[in-house]
Protein backbone atom coordinates (compact mmCIF):
# COMPACT_ATOMS: atom_id res chain seq x y z
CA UNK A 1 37.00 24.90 50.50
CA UNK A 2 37.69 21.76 53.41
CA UNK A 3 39.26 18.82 52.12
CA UNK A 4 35.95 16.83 52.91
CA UNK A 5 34.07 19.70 51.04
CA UNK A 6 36.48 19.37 48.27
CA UNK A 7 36.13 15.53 48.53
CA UNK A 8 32.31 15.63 47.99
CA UNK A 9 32.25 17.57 45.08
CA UNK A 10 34.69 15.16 42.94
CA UNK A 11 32.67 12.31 44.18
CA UNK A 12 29.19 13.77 42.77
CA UNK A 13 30.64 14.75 39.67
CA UNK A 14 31.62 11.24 38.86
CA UNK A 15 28.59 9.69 39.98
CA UNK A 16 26.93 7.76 36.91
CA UNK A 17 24.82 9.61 34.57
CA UNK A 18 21.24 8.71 34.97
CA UNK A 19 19.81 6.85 31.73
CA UNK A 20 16.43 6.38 30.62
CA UNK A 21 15.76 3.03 29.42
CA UNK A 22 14.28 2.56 25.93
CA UNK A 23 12.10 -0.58 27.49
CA UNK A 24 9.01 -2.28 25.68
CA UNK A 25 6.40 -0.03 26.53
CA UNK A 26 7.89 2.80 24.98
CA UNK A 27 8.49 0.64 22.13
CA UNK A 28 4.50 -0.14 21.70
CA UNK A 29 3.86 3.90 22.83
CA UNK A 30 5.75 4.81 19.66
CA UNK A 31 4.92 2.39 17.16
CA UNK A 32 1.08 3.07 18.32
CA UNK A 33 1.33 6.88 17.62
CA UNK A 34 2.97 6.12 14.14
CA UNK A 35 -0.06 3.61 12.78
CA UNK A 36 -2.32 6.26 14.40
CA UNK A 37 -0.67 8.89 11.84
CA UNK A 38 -0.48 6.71 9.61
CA UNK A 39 -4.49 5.80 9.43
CA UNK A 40 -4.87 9.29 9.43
CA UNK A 41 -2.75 9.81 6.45
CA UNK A 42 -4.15 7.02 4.85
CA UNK A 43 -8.08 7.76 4.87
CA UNK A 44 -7.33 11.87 4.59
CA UNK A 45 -5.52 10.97 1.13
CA UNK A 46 -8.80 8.78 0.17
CA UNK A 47 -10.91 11.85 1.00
CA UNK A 48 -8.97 14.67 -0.68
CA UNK A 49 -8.53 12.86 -3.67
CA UNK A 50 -11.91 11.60 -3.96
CA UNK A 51 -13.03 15.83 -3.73
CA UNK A 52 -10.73 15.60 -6.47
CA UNK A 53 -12.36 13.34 -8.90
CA UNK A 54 -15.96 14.77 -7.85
CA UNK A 55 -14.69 18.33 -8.75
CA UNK A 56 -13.57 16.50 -12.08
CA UNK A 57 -16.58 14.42 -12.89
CA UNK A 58 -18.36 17.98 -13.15
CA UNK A 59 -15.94 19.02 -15.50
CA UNK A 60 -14.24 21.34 -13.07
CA UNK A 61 -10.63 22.39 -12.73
CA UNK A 62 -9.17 21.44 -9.35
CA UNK A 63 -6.10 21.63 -7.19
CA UNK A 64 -4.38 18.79 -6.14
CA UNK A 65 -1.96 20.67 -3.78
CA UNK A 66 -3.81 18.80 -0.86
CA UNK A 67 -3.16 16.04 -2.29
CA UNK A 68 0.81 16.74 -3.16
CA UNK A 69 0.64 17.42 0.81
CA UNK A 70 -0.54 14.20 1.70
CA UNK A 71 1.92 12.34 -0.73
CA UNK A 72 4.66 14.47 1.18
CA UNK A 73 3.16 12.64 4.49
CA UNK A 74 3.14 9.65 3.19
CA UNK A 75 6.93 9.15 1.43
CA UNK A 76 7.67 10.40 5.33
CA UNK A 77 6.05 8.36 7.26
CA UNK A 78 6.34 5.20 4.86
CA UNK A 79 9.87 5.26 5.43
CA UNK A 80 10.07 4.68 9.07
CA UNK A 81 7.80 1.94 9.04
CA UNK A 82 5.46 0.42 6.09
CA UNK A 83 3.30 -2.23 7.58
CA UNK A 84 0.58 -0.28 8.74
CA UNK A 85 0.16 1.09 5.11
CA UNK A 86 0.32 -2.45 3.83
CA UNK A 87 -1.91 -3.86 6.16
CA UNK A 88 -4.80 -0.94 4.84
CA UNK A 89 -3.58 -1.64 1.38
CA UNK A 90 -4.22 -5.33 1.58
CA UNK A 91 -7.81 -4.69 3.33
CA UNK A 92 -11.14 -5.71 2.10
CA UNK A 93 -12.69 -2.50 0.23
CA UNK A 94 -15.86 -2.96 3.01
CA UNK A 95 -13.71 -2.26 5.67
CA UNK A 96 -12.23 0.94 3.78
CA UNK A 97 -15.87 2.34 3.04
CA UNK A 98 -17.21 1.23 6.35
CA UNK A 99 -14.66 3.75 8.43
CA UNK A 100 -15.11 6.91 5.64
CA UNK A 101 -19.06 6.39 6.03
CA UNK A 102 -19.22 8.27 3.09
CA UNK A 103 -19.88 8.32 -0.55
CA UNK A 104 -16.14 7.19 -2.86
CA UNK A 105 -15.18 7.11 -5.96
CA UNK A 106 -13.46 3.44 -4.87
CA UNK A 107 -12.61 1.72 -8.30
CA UNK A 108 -10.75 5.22 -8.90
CA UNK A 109 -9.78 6.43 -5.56
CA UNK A 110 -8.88 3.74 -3.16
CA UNK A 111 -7.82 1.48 -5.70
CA UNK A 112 -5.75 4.44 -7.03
CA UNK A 113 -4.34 4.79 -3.31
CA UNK A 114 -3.78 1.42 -2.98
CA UNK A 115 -1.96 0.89 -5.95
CA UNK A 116 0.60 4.01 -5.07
CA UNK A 117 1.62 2.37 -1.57
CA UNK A 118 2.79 -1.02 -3.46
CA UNK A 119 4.61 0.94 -5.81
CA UNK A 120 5.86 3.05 -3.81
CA UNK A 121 7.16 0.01 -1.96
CA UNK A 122 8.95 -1.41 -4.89
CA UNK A 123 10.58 1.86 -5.94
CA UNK A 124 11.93 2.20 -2.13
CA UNK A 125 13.34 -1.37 -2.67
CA UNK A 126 15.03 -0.35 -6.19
CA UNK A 127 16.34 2.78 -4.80
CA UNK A 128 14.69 5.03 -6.76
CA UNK A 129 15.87 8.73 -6.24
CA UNK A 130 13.58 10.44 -3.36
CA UNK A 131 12.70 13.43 -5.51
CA UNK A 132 10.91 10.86 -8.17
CA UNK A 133 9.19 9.14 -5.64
CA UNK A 134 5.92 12.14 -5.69
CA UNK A 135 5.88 11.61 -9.25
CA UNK A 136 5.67 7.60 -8.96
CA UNK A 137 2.67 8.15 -6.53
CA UNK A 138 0.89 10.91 -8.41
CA UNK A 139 0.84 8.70 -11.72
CA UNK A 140 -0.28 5.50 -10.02
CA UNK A 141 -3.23 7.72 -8.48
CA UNK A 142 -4.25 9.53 -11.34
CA UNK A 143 -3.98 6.47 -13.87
CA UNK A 144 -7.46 5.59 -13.31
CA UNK A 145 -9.02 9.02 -13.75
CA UNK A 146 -10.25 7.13 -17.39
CA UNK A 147 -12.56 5.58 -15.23
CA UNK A 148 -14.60 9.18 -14.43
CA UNK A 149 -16.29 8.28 -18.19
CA UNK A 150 -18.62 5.91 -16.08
CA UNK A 151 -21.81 7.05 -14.46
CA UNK A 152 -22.61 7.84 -11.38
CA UNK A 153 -24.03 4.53 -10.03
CA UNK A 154 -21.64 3.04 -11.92
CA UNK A 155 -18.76 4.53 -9.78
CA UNK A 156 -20.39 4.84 -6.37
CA UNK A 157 -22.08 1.41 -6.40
CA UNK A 158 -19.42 -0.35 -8.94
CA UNK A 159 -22.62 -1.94 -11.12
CA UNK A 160 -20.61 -2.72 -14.32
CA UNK A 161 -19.39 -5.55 -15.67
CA UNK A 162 -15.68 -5.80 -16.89
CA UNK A 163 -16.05 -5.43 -20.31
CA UNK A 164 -17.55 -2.19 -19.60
CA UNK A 165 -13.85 -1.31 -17.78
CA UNK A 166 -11.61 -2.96 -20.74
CA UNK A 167 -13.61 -0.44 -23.01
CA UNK A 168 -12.48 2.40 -21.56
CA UNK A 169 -9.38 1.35 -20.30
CA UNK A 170 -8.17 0.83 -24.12
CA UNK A 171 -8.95 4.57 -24.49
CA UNK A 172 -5.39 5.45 -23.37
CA UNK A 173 -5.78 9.55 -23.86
CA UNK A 174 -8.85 9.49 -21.39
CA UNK A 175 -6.84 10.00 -18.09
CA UNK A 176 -4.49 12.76 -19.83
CA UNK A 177 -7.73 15.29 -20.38
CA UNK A 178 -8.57 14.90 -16.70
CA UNK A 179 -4.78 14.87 -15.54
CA UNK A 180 -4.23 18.01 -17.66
CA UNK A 181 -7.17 19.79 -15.41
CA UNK A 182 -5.19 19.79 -12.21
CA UNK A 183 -3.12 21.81 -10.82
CA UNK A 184 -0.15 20.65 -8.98
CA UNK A 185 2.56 22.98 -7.10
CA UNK A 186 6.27 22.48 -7.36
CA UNK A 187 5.48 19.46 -9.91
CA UNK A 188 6.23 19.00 -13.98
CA UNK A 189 2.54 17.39 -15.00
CA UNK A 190 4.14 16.35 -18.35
CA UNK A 191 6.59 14.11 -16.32
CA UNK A 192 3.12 12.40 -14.14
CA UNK A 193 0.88 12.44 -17.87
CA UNK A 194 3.77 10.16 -19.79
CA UNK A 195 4.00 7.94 -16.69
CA UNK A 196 0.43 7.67 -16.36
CA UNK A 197 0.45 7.03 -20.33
CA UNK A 198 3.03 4.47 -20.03
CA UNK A 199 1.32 2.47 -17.34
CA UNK A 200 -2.11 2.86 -20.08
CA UNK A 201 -0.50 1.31 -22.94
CA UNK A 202 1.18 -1.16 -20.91
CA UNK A 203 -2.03 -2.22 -20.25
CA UNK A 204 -3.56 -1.83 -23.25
CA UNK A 205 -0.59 -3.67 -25.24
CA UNK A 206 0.13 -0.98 -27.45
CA UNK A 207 3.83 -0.02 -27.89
CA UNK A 208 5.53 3.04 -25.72
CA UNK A 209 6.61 6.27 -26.96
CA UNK A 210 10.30 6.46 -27.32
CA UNK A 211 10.78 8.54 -23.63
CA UNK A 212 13.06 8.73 -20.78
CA UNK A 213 14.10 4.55 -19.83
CA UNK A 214 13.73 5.11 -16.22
CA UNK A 215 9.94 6.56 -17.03
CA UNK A 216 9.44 3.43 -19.01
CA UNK A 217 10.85 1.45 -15.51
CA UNK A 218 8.49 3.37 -13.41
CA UNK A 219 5.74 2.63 -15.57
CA UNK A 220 5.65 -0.87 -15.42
CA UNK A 221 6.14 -1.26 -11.25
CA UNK A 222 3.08 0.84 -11.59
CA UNK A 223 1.67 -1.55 -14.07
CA UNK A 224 2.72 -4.22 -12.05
CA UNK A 225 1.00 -3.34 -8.51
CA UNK A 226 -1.66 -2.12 -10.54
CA UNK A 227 -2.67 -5.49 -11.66
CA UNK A 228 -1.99 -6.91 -7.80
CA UNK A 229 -4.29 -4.32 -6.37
CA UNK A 230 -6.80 -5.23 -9.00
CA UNK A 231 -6.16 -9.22 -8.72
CA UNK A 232 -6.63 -9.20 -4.63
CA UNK A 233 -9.48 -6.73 -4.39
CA UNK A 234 -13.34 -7.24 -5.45
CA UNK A 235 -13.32 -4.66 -8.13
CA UNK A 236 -16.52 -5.73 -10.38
CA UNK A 237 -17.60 -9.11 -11.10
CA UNK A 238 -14.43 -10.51 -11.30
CA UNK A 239 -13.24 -13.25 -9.64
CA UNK A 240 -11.28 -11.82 -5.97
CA UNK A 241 -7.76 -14.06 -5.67
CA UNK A 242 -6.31 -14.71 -3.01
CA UNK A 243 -2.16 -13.34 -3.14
CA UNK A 244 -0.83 -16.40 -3.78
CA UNK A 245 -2.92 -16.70 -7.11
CA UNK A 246 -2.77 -13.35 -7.78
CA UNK A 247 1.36 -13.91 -8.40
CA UNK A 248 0.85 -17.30 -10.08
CA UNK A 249 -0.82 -15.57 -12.40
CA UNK A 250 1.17 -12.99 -12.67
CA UNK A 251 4.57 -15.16 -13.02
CA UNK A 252 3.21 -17.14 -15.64
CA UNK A 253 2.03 -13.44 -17.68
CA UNK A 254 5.60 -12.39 -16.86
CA UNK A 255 7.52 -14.86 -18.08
CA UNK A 256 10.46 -13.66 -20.75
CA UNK A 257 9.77 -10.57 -19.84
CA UNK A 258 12.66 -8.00 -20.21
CA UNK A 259 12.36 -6.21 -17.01
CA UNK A 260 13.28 -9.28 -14.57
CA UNK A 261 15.01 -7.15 -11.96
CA UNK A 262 11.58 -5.34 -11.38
CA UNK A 263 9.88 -8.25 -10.90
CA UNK A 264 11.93 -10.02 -8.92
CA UNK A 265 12.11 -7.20 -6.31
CA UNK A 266 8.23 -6.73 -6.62
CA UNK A 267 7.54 -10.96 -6.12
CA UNK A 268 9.93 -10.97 -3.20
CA UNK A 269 8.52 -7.67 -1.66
CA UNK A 270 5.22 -7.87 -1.51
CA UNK A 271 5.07 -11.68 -1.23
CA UNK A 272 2.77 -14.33 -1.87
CA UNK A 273 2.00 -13.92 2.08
CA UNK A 274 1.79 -10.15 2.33
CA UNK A 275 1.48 -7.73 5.38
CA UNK A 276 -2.12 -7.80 6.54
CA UNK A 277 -3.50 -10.37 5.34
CA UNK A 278 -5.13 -13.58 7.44
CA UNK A 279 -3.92 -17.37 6.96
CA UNK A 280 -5.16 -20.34 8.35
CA UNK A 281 -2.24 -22.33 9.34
CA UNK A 282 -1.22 -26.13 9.76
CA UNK A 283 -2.88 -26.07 13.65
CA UNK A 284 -6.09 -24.97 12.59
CA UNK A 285 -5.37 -20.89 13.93
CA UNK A 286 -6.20 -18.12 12.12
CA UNK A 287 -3.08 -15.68 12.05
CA UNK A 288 -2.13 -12.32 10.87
CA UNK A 289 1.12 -11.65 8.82
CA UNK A 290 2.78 -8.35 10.37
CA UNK A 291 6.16 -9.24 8.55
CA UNK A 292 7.85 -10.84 5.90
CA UNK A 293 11.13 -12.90 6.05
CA UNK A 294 12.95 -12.01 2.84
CA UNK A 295 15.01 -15.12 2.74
CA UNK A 296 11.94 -17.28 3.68
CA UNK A 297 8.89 -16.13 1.78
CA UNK A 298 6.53 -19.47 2.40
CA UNK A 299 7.61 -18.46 6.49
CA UNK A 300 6.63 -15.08 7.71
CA UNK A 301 6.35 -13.42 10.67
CA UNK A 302 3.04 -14.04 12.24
CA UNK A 303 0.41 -13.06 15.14
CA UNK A 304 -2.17 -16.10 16.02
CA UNK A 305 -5.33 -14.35 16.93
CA UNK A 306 -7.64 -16.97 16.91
CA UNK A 307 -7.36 -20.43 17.51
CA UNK A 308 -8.98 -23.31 15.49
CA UNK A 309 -12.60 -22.93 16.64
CA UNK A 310 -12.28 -19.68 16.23
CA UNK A 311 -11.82 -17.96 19.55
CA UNK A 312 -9.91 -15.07 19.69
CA UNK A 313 -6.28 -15.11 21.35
CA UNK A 314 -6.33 -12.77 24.33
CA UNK A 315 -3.24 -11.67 23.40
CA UNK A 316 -2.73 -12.48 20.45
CA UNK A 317 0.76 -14.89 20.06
CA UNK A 318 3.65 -13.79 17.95
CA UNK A 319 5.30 -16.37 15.83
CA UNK A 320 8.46 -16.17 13.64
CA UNK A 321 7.79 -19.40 11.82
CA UNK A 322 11.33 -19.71 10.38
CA UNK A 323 12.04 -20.42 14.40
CA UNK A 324 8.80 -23.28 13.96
CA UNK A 325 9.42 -25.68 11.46
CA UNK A 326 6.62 -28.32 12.69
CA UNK A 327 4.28 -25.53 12.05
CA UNK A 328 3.54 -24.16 8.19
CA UNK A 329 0.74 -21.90 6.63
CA UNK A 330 -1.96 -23.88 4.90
CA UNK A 331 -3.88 -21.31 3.04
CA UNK A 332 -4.91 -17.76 2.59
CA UNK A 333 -7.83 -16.32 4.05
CA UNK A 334 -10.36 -13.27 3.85
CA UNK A 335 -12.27 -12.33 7.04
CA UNK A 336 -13.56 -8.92 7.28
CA UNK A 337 -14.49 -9.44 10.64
CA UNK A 338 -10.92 -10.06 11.77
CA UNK A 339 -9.68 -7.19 9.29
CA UNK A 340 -11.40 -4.64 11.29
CA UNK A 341 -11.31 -6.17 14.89
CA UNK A 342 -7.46 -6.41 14.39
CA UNK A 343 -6.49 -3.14 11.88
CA UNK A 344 -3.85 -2.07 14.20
CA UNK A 345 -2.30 -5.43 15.16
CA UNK A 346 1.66 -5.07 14.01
C-alpha cells in the first residue's frame, strides 16, 4: 500500500461518526404512537371487562385472562408516560360511551377502570412492589361487581337514585360471589376478594378483618380514588364536582385520619387541577392541564386552546404558569365539546 493510499485510509477512519439527531418531530412521532396505544388499551380494557360483567349478570362463569392481559398492558405502558390515561380517566362519561358506540355496564365498568388508573397512580408514587400492582388494579375493577344486583335499565341507562346504590353497597359479601366466579391465570383470587372486601367495608364503615397491613394500605388508596372517580363523574343523580371540591370534601372527611402518608401522596398526585381537565383562567382562555407541577399545585402546566370568546387556538399555546405569575387559573371547567375535539392534546 502507497503512502497516500495508506494516508487515506487513517483519515476515513477518523472521520466523525454520523449521528442522528433526536429533534422535535421525533419527539411528537413517539409520544403520538404511545397515546395511540394507549387509547387502545384503554377502551379494549372497557370492552373485555364489560363481556365480563354481561357473562356474570347471567349468572355465568367467566375468564378474566383477557382482562389480566390488558392490566399487563397497562402497568407497561403507564409507566413510560401517564397523562394520556389521566386525561381519559378525568373525561366526561359521554365522551367514553360516545367512542365504544355500544351498550356498557358504565357505573361498574368504566367507573371500575377509572378508578384502577388513579390508584394505580398513587401506588406507583408509594412505591408499591411491581408484582402487587395487578392485584391493586384487579380489586379496584372488580369492587363494584355488587352493583350487577341492579337491573338492566338500571345499569345500561343508570335510572336509579342513590339510595338505591347505598343499599347495595352496604351489602359488603355481594362483589365476593361474583369475584369468586372468575377465573384468573397466574393470580391468588383470595389476595383480590380481601382487597376488594377491604375497600367495601371501608366504605360501608364497618371495621376490617385483622389481615395483611399493606392489604389494609392498598385498600384504602382504592377507597380513596374510588370516592374521586365517583365525586368528579355524573354517576346518578348526584351532584357532579368539579376536582377542586371533590378534595375539599375529601380533606375535611379525612381529617385525623391515621393513614396521612396515603393521602398526602394521593392530594398532591392527582391534584386539585388534574391532567385532562379544562380551566378557565385569569385572561378569559379556556386551557387544558397536560401536567402538574408538584411543588406548585395551584400552577400547572397548561395548553390555551381557546381564547376568551371562545375561538379555538390554532395551535394551541403551551404555558408553564410557574414561569407566568401575572397569569392564574380562575376556575374549573367541564366542556365535552373540548374533551373530545382535544383527547390527544399532551
Amino acid at each position: 500500500m502507497s503512502a497516500a493510499e495508506e494516508k487515506n485510509k487513517l483519515e476515513f477512519s477518523l472521520e466523525p461518526e454520523k449521528v442522528l439527531a433526536w429533534d422535535d418531530s421525533d419527539a411528537e412521532e413517539s409520544l403520538s404512537l404511545l397515546i395511540q396505544k394507549q387509547k387502545e388499551c384503554y377502551f379494549n380494557t372497557i370492552r373485555h371487562f364489560n363481556d365480563i360483567c354481561v357473562e356474570l349478570k347471567q349468572k355465568n362463569k367467566a375468564s378474566a385472562d383477557l382482562l389480566k392481559d390488558d392490566i399487563v398492558e397497562f402497568i407497561s405502558l403507564f409507566s413510560e408516560d401517564d397523562r394520556m390515561f389521566l386525561s381519559l380517566a378525568n373525561a366526561p362519561y359521554s365522551y367514553i360511551y360516545k367512542t365504544l358506540n355500544c351498550k356498557i355496564y358504565g357505573i361498574i365498568v368504566i367507573h371500575g377502570i377509572n378508578t384502577m388508573i388513579y390508584s394505580l397512580k398513587i401506588a406507583l408514587a408509594l412505591g408499591v412492589p411491581e408484582k402487587r400492582l395487578p392485584y391493586i388494579c384487579f380489586a379496584a375493577i372488580l369492587r363494584g361487581l355488587h352493583l350487577l344486583e341492579l337491573n338492566e335499565d338500571e345499569l345500561v341507562l343508570a335510572i336509579f337514585d342513590d339510595n338505591t346504590i347505598d343499599r347495595i353497597s352496604h351489602s359488603v359479601n355481594i362483589a365476593d360471589k361474583y369475584i369468586r366466579k372468575l377465573q384468573i391465570k397466574e393470580l391468588d383470587m383470595d389476595i383480590i376478594i380481601k382487597l376488594a372486601d377491604g375497600v367495601n367495608r371501608i366504605h360501608s364503615g364497618m371495621p376490617a378483618p385483622d389481615i395483611d397491613p399493606n392489604i389494609s394500605q392498598y385498600a384504602f388508596i382504592i377507597y380513596l380514588c374510588n370516592e374521586f372517580e365517583k365525586l368528579t363523574h355524573l354517576h346518578t343523580s348526584g351532584k357532579q364536582l368539579s376536582p377542586v371540591d371533590a378534595m375539599k370534601k375529601l380533606r375535611d372527611e379525612m381529617v385525623g385520619h391515621f393513614n396521612s402518608d396515603i393521602i398526602k401522596i394521593f392530594f398532591n398526585n392527582l391534584s386539585i387541577y388534574p391532567v385532562g381537565t379544562y380551566v378557565k383562567l385569569s385572561s378569559g382562555e379556556t386551557a387544558k392541564i397536560i401536567e402538574i407541577n408538584f411543588n406548585s399545585l395551584l400552577r400547572p402546566v397548561i395548553m390555551i386552546v381557546a381564547d376568551s370568546y371562545g375561538k379555538r387556538k390554532n395551535p394551541p399555546v403551551k404555558i408553564n404558569l410557574r414561569e407566568k405569575p401575572n397569569l392564574y387559573i380562575r376556575k374549573p371547567v367541564i366542556n365535552e365539546e373540548l374533551t373530545e375535539e382535544y383527547i390527544d392534546l399532551l
